[in-house]
PDB file of N, CA and C in Angstrom:
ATOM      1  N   UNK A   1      58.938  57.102  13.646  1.00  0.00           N
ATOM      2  CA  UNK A   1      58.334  55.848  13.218  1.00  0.00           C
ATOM      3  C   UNK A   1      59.427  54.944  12.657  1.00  0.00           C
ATOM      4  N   UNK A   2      59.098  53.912  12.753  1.00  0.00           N
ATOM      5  CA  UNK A   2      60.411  52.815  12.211  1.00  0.00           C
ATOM      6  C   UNK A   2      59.901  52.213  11.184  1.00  0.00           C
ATOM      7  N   UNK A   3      61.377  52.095  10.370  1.00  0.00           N
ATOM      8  CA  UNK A   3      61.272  51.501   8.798  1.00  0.00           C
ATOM      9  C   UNK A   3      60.275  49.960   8.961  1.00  0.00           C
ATOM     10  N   UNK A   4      59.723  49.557   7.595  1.00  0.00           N
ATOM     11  CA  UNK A   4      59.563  48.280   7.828  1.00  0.00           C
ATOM     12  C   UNK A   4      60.341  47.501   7.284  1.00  0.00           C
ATOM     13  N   UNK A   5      60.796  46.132   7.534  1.00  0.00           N
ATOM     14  CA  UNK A   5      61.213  45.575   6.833  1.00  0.00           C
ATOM     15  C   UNK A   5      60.295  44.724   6.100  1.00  0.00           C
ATOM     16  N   UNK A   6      60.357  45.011   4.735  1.00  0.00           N
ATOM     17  CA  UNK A   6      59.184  43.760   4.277  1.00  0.00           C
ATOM     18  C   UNK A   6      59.800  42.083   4.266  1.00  0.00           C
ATOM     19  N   UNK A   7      61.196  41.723   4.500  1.00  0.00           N
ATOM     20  CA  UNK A   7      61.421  40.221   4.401  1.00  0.00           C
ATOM     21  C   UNK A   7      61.110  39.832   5.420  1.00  0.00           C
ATOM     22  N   UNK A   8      61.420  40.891   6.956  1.00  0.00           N
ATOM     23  CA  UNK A   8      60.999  39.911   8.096  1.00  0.00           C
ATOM     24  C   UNK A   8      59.690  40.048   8.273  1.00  0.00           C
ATOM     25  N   UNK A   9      58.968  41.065   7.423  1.00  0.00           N
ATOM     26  CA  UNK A   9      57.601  41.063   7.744  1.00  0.00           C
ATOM     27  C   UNK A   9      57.052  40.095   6.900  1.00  0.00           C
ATOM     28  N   UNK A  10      57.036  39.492   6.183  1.00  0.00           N
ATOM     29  CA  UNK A  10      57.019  37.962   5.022  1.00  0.00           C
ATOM     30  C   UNK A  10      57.361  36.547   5.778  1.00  0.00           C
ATOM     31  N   UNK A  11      58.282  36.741   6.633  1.00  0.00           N
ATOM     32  CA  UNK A  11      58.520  35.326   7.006  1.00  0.00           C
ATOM     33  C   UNK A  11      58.313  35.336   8.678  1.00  0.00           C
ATOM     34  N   UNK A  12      57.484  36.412   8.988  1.00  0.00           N
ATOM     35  CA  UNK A  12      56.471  36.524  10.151  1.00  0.00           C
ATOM     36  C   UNK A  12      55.533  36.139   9.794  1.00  0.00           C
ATOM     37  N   UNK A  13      54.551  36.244   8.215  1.00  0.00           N
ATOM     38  CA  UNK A  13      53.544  36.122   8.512  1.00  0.00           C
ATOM     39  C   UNK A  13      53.619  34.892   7.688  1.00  0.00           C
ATOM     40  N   UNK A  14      54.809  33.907   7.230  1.00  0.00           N
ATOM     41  CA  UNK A  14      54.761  32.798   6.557  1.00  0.00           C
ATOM     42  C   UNK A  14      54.658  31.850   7.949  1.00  0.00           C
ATOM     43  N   UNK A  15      55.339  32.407   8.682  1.00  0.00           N
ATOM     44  CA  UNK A  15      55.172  31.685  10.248  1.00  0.00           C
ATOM     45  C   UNK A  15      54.381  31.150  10.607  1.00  0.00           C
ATOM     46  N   UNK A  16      53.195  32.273  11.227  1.00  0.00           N
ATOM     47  CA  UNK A  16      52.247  33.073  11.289  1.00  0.00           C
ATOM     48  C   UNK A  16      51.248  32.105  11.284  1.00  0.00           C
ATOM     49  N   UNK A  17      51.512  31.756   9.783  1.00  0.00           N
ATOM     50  CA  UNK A  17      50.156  30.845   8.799  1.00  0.00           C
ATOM     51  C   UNK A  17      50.625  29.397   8.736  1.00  0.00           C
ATOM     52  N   UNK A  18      51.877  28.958   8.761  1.00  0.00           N
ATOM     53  CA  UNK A  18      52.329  27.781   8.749  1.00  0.00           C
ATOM     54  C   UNK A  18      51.821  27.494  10.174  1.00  0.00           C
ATOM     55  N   UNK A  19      52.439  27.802  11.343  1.00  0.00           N
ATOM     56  CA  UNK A  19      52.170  27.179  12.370  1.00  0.00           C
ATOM     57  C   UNK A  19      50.425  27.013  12.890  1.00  0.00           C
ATOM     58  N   UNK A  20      49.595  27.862  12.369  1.00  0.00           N
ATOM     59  CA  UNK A  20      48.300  27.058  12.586  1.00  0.00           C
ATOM     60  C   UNK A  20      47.488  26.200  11.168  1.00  0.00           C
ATOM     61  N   UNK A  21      48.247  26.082  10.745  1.00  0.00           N
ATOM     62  CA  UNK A  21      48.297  25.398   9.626  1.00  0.00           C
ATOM     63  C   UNK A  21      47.318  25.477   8.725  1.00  0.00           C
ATOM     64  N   UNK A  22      46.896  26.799   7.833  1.00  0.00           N
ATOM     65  CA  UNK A  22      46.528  27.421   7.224  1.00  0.00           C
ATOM     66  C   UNK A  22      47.712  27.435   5.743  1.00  0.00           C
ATOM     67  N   UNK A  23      46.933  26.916   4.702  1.00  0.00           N
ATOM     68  CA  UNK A  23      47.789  27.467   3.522  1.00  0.00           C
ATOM     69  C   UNK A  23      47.227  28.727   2.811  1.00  0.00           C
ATOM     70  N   UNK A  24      48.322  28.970   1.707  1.00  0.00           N
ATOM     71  CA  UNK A  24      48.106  30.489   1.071  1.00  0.00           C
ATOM     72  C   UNK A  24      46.463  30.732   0.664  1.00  0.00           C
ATOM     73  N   UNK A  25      46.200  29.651   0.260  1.00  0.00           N
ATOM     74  CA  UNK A  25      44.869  30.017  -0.521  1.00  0.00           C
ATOM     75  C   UNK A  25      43.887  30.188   0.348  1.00  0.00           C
ATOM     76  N   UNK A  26      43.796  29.455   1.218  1.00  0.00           N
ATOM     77  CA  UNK A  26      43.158  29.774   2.403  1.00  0.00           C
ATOM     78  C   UNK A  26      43.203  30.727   3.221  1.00  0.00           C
ATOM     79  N   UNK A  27      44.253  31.358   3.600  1.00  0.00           N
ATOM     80  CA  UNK A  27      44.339  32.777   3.939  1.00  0.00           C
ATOM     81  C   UNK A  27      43.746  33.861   3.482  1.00  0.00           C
ATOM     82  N   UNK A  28      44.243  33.375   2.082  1.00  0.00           N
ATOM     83  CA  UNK A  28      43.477  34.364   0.536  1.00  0.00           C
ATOM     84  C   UNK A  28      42.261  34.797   1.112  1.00  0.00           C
ATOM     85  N   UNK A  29      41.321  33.689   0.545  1.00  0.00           N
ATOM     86  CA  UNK A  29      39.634  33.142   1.251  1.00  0.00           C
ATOM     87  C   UNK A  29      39.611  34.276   2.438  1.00  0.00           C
ATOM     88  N   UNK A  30      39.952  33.682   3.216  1.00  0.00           N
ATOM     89  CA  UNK A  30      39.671  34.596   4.718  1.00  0.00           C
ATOM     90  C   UNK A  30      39.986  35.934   4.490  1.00  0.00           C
ATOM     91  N   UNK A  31      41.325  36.622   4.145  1.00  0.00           N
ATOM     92  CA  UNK A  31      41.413  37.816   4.091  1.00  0.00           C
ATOM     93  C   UNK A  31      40.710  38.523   3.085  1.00  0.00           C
ATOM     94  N   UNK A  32      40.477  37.814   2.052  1.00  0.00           N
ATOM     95  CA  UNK A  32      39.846  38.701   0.171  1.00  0.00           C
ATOM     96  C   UNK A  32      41.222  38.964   0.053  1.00  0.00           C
ATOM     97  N   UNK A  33      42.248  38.982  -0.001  1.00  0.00           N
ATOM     98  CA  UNK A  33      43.440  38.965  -0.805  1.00  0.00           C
ATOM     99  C   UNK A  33      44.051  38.021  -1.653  1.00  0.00           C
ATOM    100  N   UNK A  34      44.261  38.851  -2.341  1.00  0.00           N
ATOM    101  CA  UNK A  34      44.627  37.604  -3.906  1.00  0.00           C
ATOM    102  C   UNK A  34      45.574  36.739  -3.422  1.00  0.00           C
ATOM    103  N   UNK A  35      45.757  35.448  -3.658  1.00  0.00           N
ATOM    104  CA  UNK A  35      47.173  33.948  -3.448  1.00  0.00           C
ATOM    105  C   UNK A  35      47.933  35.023  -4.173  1.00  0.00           C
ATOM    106  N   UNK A  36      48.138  35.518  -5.147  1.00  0.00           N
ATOM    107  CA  UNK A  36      49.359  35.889  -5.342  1.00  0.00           C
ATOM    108  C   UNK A  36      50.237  37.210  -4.481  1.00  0.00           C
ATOM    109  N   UNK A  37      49.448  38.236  -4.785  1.00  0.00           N
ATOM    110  CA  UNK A  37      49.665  39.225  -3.505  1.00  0.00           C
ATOM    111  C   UNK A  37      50.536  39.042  -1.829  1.00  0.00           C
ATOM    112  N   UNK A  38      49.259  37.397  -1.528  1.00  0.00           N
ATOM    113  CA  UNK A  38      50.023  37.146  -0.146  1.00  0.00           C
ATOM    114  C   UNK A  38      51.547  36.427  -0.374  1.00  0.00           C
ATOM    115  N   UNK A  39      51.703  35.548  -1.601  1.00  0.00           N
ATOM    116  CA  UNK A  39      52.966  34.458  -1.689  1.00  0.00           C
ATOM    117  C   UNK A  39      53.953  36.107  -2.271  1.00  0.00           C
ATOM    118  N   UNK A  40      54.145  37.061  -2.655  1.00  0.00           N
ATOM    119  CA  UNK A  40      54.458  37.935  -2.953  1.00  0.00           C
ATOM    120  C   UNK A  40      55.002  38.646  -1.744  1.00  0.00           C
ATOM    121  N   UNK A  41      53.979  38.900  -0.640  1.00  0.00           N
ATOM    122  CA  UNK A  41      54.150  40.091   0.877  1.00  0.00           C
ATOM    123  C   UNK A  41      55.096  38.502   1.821  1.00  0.00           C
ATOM    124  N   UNK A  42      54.776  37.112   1.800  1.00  0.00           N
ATOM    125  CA  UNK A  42      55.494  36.483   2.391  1.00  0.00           C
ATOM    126  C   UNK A  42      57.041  36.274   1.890  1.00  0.00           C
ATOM    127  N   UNK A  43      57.266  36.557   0.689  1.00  0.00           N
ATOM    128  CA  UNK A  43      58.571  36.869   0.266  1.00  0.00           C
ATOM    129  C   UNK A  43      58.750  37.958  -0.220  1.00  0.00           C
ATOM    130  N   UNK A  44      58.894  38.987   0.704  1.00  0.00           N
ATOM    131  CA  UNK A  44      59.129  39.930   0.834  1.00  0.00           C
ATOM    132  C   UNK A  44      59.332  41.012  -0.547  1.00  0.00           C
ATOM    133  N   UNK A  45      58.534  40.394  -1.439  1.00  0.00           N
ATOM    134  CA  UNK A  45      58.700  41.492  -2.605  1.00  0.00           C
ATOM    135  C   UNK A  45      57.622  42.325  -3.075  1.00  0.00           C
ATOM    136  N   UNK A  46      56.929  42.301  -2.049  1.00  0.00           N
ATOM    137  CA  UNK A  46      55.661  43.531  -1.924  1.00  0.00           C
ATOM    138  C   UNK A  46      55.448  44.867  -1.142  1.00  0.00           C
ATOM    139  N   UNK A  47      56.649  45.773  -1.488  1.00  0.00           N
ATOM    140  CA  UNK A  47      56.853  46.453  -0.721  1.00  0.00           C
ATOM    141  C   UNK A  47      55.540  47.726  -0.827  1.00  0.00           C
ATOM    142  N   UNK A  48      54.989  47.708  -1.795  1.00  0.00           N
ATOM    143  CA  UNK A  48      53.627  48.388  -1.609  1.00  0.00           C
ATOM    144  C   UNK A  48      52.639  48.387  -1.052  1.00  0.00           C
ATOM    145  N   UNK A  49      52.631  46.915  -0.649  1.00  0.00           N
ATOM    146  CA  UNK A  49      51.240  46.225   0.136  1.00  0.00           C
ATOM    147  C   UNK A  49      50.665  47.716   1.483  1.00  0.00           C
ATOM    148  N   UNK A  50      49.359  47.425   1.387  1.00  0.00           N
ATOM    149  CA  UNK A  50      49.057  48.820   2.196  1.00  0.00           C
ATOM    150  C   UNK A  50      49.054  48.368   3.795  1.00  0.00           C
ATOM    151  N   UNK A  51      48.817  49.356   4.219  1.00  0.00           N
ATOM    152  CA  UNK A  51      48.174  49.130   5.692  1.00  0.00           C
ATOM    153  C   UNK A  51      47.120  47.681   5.928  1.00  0.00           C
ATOM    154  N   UNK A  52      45.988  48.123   5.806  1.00  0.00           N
ATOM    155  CA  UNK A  52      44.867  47.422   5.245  1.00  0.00           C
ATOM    156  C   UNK A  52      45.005  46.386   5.137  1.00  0.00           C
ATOM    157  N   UNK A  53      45.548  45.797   4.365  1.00  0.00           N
ATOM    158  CA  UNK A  53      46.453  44.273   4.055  1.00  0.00           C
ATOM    159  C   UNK A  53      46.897  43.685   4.714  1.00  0.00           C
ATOM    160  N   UNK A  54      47.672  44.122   5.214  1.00  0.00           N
ATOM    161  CA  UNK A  54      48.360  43.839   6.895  1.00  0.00           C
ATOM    162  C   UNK A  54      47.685  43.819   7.512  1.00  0.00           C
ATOM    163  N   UNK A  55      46.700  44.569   8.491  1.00  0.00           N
ATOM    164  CA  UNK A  55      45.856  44.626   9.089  1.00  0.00           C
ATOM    165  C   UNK A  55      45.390  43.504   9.014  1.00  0.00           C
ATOM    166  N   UNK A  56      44.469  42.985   7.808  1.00  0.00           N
ATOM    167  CA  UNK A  56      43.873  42.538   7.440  1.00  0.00           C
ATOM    168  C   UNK A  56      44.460  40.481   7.577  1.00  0.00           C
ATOM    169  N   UNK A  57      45.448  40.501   7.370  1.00  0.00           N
ATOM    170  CA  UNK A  57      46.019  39.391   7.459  1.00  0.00           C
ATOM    171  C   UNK A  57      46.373  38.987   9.173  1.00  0.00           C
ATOM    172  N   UNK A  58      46.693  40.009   9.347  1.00  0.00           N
ATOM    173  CA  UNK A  58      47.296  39.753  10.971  1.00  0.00           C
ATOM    174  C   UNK A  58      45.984  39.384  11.634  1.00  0.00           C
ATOM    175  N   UNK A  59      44.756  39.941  11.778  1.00  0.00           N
ATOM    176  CA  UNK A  59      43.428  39.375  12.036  1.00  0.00           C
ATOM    177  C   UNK A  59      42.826  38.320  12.051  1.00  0.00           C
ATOM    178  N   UNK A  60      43.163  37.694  10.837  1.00  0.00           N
ATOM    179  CA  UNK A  60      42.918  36.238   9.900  1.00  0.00           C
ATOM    180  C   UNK A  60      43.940  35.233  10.979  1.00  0.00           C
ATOM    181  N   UNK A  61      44.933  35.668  10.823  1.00  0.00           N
ATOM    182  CA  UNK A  61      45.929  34.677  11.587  1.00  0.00           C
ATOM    183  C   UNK A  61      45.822  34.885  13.613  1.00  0.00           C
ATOM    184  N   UNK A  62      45.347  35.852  13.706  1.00  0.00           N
ATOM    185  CA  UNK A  62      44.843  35.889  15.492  1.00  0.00           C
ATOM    186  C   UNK A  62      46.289  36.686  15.338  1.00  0.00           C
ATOM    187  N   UNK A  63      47.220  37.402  15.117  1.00  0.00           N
ATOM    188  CA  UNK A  63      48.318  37.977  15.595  1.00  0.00           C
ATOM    189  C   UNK A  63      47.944  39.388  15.628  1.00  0.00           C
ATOM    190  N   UNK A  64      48.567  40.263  16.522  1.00  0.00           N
ATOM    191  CA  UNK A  64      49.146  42.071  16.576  1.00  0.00           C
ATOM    192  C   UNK A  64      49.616  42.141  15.083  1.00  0.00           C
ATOM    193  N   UNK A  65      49.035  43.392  14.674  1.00  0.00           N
ATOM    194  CA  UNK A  65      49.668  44.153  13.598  1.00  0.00           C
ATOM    195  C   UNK A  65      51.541  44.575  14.684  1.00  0.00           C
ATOM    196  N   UNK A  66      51.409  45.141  15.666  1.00  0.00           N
ATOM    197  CA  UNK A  66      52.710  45.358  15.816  1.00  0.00           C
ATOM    198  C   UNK A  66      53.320  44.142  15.680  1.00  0.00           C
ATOM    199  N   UNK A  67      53.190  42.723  15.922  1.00  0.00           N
ATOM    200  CA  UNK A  67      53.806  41.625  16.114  1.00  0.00           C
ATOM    201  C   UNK A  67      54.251  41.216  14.739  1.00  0.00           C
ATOM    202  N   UNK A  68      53.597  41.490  13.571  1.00  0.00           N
ATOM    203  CA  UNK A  68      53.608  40.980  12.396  1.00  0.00           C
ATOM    204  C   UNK A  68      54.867  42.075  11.918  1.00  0.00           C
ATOM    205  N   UNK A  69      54.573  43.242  12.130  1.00  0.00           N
ATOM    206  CA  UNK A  69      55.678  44.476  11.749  1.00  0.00           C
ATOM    207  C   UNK A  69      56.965  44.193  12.379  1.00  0.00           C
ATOM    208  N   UNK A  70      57.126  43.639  13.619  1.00  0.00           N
ATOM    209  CA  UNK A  70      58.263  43.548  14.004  1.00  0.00           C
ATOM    210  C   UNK A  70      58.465  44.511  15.363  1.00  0.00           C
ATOM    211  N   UNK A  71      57.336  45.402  15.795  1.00  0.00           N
ATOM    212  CA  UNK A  71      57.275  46.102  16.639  1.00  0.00           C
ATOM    213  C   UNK A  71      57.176  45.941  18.320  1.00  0.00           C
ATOM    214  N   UNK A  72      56.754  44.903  18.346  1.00  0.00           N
ATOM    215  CA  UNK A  72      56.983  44.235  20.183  1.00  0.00           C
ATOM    216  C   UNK A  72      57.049  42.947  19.959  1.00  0.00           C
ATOM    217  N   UNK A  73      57.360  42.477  21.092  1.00  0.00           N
ATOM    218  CA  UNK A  73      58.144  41.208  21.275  1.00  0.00           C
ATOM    219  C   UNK A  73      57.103  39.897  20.849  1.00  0.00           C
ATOM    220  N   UNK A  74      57.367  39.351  20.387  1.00  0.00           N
ATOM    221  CA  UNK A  74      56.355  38.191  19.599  1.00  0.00           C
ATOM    222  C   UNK A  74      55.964  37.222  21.120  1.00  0.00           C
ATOM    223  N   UNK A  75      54.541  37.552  20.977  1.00  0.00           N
ATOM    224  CA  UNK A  75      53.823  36.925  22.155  1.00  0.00           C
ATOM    225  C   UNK A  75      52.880  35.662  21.911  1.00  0.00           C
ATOM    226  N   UNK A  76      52.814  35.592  20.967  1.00  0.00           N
ATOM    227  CA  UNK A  76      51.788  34.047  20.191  1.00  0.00           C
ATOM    228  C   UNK A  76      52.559  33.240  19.804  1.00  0.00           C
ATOM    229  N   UNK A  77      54.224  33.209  19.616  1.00  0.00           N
ATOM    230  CA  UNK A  77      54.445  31.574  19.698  1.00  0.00           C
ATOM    231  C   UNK A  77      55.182  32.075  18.102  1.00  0.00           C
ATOM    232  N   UNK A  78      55.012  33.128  16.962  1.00  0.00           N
ATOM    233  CA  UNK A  78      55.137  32.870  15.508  1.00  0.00           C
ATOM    234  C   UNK A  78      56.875  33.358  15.889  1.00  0.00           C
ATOM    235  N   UNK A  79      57.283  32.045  15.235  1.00  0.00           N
ATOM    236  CA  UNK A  79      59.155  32.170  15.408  1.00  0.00           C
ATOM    237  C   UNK A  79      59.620  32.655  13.876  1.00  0.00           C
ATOM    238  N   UNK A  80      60.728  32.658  13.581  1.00  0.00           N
ATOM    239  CA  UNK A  80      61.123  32.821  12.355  1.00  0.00           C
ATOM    240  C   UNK A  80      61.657  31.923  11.677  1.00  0.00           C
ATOM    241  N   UNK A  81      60.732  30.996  10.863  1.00  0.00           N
ATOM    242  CA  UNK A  81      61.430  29.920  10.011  1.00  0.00           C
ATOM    243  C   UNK A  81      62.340  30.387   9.128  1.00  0.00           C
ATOM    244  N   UNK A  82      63.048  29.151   8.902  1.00  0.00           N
ATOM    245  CA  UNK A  82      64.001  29.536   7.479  1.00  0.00           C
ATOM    246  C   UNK A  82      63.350  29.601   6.227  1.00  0.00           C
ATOM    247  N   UNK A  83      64.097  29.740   5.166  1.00  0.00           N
ATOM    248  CA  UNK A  83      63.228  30.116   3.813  1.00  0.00           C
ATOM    249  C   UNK A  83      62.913  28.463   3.120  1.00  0.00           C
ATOM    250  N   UNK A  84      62.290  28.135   2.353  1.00  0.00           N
ATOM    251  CA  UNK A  84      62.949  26.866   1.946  1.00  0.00           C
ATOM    252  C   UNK A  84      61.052  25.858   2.495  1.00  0.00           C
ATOM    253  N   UNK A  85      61.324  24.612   2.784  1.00  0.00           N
ATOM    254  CA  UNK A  85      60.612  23.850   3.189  1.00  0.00           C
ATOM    255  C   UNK A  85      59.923  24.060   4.666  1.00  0.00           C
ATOM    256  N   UNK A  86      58.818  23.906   4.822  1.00  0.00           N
ATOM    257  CA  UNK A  86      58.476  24.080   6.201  1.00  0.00           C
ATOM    258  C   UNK A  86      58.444  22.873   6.970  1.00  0.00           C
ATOM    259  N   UNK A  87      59.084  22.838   8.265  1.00  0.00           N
ATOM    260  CA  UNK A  87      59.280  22.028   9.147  1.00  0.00           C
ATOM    261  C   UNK A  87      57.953  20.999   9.429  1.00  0.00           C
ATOM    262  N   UNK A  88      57.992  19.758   9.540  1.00  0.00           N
ATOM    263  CA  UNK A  88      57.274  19.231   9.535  1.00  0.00           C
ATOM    264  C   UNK A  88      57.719  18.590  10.716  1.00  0.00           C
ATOM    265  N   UNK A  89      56.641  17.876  12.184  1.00  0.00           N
ATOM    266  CA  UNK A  89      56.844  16.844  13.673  1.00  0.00           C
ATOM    267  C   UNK A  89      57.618  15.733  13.351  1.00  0.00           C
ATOM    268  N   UNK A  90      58.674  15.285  13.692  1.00  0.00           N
ATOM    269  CA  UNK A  90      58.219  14.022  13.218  1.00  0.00           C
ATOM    270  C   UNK A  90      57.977  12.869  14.999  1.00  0.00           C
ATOM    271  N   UNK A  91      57.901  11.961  14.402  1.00  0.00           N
ATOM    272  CA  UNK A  91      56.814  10.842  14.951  1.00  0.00           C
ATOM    273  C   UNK A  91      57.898  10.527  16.226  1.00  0.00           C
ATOM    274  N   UNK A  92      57.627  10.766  17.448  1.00  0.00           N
ATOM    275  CA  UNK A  92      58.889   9.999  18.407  1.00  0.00           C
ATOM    276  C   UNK A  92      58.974   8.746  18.346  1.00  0.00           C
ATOM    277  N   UNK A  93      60.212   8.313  18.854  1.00  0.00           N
ATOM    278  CA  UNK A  93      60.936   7.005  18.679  1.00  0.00           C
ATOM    279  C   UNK A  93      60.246   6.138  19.562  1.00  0.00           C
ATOM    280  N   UNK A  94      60.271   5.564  19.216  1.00  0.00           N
ATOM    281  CA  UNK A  94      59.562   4.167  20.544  1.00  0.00           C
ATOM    282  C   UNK A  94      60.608   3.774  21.362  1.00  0.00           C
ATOM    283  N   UNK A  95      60.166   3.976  22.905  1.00  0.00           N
ATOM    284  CA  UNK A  95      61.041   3.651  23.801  1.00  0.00           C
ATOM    285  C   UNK A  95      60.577   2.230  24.495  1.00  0.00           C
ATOM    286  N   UNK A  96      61.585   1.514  24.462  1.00  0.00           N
ATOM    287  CA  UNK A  96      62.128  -0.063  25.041  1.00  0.00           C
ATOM    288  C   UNK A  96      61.459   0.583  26.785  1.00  0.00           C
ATOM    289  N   UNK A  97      61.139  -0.745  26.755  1.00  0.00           N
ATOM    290  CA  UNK A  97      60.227  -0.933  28.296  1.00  0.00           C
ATOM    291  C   UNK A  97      60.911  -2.088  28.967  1.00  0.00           C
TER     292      UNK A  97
END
């Protein structure tokens, strides 16, 4: 069985939730897991978090528990942001006619 990593498993599922644009508390809501717990497992300092939890989140967000673990190749699109601010569209330029 392979180790987990809990940071890339944190900023998989900060991904995860950013890109369908779901915030923490709202996740919370959906899963029954406490806002703090999840802002905790997304920065990777919840290395206790159970099965269950996971499970449980990866469901909420439409992803594979293997996908969230790091275990097969990410098939829904969740990339790995950087730490910090989340990327926001911005507006294209207007093109001259």
């Amino acid at each position: 069985m392979q180790d987990i990593d809990f940071v890339m498993l944190g900023n998989r599922v900060a991904a995860a939730r950013r890109l369908r644009g779901i915030r923490q508390y709202e996740l919370a809501e959906r899963t029954g897991v406490h806002p703090v717990t999840l802002s905790r497992l997304e920065h990777g300092n919840f290395p206790g978090v159970t099965l269950a939890v996971i499970a449980r989140v990866a469901m909420a967000l439409g992803v594979s528990l293997d996908e969230l673990l790091g275990w097969q190749p990410q098939a829904s699109g969740v990339t790995q942001l950087p730490r910090g601010k989340a990327r926001r569209p911005r507006p294209a330029a207007p093109v001259a006619v």
